[in-house]
Protein backbone atom coordinates (compact mmCIF):
# COMPACT_ATOMS: atom_id res chain seq x y z
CA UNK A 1 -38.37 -102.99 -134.65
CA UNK A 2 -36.42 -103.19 -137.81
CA UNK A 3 -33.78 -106.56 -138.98
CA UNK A 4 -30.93 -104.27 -138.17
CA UNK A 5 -32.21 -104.03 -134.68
CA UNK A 6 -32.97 -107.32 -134.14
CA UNK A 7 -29.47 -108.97 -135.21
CA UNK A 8 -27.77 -106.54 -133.17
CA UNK A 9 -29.61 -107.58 -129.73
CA UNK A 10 -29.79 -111.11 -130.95
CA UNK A 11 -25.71 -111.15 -131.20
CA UNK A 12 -25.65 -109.11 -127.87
CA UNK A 13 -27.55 -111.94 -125.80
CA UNK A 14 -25.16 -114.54 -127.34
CA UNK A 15 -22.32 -112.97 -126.91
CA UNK A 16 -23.43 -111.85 -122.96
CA UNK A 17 -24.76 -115.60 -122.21
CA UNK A 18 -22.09 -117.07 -123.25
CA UNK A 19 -19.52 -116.47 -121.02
CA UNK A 20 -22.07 -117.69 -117.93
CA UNK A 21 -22.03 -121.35 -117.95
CA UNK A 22 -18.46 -120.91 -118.29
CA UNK A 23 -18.63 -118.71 -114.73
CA UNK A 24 -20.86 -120.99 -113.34
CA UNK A 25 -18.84 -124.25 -114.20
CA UNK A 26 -15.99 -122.97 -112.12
CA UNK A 27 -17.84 -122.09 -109.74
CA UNK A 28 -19.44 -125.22 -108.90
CA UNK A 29 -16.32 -127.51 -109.96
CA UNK A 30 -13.59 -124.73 -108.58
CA UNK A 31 -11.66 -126.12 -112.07
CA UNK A 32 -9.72 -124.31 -114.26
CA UNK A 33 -7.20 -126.20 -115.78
CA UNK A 34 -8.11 -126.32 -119.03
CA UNK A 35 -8.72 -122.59 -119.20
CA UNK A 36 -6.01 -120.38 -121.38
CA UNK A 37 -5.34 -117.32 -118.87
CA UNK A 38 -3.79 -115.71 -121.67
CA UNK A 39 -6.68 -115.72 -123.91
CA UNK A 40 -8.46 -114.86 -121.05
CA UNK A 41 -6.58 -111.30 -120.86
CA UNK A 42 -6.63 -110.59 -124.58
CA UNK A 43 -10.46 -111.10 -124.50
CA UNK A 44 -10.68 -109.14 -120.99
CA UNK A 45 -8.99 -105.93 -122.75
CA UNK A 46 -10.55 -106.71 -125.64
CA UNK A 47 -14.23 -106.18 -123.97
CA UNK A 48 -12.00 -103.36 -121.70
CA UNK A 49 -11.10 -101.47 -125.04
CA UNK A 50 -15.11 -102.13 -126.53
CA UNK A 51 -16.28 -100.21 -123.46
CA UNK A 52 -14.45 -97.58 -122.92
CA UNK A 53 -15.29 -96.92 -126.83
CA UNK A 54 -18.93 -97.61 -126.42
CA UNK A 55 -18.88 -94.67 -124.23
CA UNK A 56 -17.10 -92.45 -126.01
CA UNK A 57 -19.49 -92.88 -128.74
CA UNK A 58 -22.14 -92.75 -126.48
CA UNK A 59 -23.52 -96.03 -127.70
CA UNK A 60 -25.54 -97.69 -124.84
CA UNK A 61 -25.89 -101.37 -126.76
CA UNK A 62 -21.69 -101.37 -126.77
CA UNK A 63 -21.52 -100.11 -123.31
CA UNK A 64 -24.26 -102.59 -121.57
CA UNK A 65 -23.49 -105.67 -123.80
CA UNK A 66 -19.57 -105.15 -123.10
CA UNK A 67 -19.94 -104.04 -119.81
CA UNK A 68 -21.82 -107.45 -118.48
CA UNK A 69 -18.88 -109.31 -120.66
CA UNK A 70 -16.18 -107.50 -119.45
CA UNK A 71 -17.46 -108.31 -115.64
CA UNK A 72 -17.85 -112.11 -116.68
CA UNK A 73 -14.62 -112.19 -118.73
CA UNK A 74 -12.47 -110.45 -116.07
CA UNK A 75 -14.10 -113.35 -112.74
CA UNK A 76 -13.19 -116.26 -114.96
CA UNK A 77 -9.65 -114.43 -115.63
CA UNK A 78 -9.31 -114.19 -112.11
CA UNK A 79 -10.78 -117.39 -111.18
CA UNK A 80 -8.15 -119.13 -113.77
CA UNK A 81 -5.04 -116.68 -111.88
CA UNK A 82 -6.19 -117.92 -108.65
CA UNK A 83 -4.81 -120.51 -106.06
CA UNK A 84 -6.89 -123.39 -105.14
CA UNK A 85 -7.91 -122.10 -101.59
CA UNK A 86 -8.89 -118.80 -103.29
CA UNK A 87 -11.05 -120.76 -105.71
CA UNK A 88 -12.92 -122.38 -102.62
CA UNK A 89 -13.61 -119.24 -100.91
CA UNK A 90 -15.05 -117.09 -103.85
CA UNK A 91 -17.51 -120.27 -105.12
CA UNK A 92 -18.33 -120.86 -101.05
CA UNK A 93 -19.25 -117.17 -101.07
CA UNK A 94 -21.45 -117.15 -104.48
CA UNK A 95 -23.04 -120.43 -103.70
């Protein structure tokens, strides 16, 4: 395995890890108040947009890596957008 290789998967864990102790924060604390559901949706489309190009291009490091972000991206987005009782019953059903 060649440099090039390596830096590519190395910045595709990071950047698929990352959004999971984020996920599993508000799932165990049900808090998102300090949360920007704006910056939420820009980054959701953003990974939306990555996707859909991966596959046009056929690229299959694009479409996994963005794929698994897009998924985390878009629960925290809704977890952010929804009401408290909504909150409750999504982390009671993942815990």
């Amino acid at each position: 395995m060649d440099w090039v290789t390596i830096i590519g998967f190395g910045a595709a864990l990071c950047s698929t890890v990352s959004f999971m102790p984020q996920a599993w924060r508000i799932v165990k604390t049900r808090d998102t108040s300090s949360l920007s559901a704006p910056m939420y949706a820009i980054n959701t489309i953003g990974f939306l947009l990555w996707l859909i190009y991966g596959l046009m291009q056929g690229q299959w490091p694009l479409i996994l890596t963005n794929g698994i972000c897009l998924v985390l991206a878009a629960f925290i987005l809704m977890m952010t957008l929804a009401s408290s009782k909504q909150k409750a019953k999504i982390s009671d059903a993942l815990e």
